[in-house]
C-alpha atoms as a PDB file:
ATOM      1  CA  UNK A   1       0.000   0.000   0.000  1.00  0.00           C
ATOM      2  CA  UNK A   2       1.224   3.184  -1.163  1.00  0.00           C
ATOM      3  CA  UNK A   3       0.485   6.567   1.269  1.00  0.00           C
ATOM      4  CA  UNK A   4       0.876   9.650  -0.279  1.00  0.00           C
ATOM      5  CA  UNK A   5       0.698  13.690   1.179  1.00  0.00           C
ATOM      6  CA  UNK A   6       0.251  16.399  -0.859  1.00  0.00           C
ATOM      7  CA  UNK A   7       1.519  19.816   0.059  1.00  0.00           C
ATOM      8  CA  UNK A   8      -0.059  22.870  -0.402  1.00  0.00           C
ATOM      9  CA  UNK A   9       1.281  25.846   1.348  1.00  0.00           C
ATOM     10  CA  UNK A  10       4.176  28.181   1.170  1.00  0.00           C
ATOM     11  CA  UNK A  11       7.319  27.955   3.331  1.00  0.00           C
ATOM     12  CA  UNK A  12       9.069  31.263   4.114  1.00  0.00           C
ATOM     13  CA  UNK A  13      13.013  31.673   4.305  1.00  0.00           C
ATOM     14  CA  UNK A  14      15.424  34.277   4.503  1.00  0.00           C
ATOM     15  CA  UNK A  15      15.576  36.611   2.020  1.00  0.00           C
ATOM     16  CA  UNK A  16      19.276  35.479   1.540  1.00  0.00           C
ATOM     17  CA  UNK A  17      18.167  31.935   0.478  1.00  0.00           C
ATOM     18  CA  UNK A  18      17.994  30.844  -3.046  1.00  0.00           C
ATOM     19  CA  UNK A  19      15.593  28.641  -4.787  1.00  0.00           C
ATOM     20  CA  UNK A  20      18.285  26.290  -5.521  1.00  0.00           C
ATOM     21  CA  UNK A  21      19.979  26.309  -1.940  1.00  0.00           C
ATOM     22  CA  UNK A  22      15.968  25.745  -0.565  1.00  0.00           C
ATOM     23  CA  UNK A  23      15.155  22.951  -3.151  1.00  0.00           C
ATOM     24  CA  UNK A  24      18.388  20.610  -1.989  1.00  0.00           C
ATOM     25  CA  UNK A  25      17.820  21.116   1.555  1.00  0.00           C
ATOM     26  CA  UNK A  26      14.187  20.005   1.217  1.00  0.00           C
ATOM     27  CA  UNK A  27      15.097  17.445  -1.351  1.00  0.00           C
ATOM     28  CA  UNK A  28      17.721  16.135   0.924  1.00  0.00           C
ATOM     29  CA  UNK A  29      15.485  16.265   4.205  1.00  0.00           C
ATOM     30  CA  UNK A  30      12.361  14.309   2.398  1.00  0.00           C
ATOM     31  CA  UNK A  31      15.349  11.565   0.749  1.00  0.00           C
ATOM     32  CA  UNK A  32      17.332  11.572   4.055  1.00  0.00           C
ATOM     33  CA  UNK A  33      13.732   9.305   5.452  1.00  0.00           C
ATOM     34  CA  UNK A  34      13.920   6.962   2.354  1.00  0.00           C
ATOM     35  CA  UNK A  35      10.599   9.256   0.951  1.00  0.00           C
ATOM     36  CA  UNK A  36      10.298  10.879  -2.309  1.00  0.00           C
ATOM     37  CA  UNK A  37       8.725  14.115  -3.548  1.00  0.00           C
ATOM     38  CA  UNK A  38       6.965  14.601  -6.952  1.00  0.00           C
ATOM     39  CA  UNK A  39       5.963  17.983  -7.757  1.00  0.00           C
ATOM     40  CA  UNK A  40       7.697  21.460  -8.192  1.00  0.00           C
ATOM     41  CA  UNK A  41       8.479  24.572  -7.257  1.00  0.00           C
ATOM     42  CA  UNK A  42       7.387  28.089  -7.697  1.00  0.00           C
ATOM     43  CA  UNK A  43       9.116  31.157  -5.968  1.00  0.00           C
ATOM     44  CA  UNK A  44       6.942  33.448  -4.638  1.00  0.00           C
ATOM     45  CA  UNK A  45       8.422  37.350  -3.111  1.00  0.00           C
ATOM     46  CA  UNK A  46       6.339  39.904  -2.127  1.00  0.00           C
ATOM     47  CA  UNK A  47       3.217  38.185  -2.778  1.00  0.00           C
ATOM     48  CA  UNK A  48       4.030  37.523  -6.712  1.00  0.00           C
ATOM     49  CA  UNK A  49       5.657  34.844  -8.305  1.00  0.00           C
ATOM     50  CA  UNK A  50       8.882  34.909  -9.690  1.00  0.00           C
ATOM     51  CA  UNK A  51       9.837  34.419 -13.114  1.00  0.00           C
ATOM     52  CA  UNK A  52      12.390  32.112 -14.526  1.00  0.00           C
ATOM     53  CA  UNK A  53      14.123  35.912 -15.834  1.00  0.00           C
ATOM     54  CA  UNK A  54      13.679  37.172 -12.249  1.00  0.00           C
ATOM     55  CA  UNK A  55      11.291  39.379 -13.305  1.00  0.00           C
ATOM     56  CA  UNK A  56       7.841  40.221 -11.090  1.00  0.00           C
ATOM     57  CA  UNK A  57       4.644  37.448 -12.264  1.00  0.00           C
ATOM     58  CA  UNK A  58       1.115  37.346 -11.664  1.00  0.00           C
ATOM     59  CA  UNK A  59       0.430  37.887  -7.660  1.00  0.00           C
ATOM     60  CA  UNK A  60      -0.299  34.470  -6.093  1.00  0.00           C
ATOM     61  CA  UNK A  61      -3.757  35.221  -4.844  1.00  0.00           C
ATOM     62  CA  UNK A  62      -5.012  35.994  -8.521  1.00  0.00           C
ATOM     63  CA  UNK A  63      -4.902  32.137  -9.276  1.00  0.00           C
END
């Protein structure tokens, strides 16, 4: 029997923290139990996501 989570939420870091250094410390945390994670990952500052050219997206509470 397979048990599965999903997520739906936003964790917040320090400023200082990059998507990349915050994606292989969860990564490592959910792999470090012998788990796995399917989904991604969408950064989020100031109430709007981020695009992939850093530039300001669509605020997260017009979805």
């Amino acid at each position: 029997m397979r048990k599965e989570f999903e997520i739906q939420g936003c964790i917040e870091v320090p400023p200082e923290v990059t998507e990349d250094e915050f994606w292989n410390t969860f990564i490592g945390f959910v792999e470090s139990k012998g788990w796995s994670f399917g989904g991604g990952i969408r950064e989020i500052q100031d109430g709007y996501y981020i695009l992939a050219d850093g530039s300001r997206g669509r605020r997260v509470l017009d979805e």
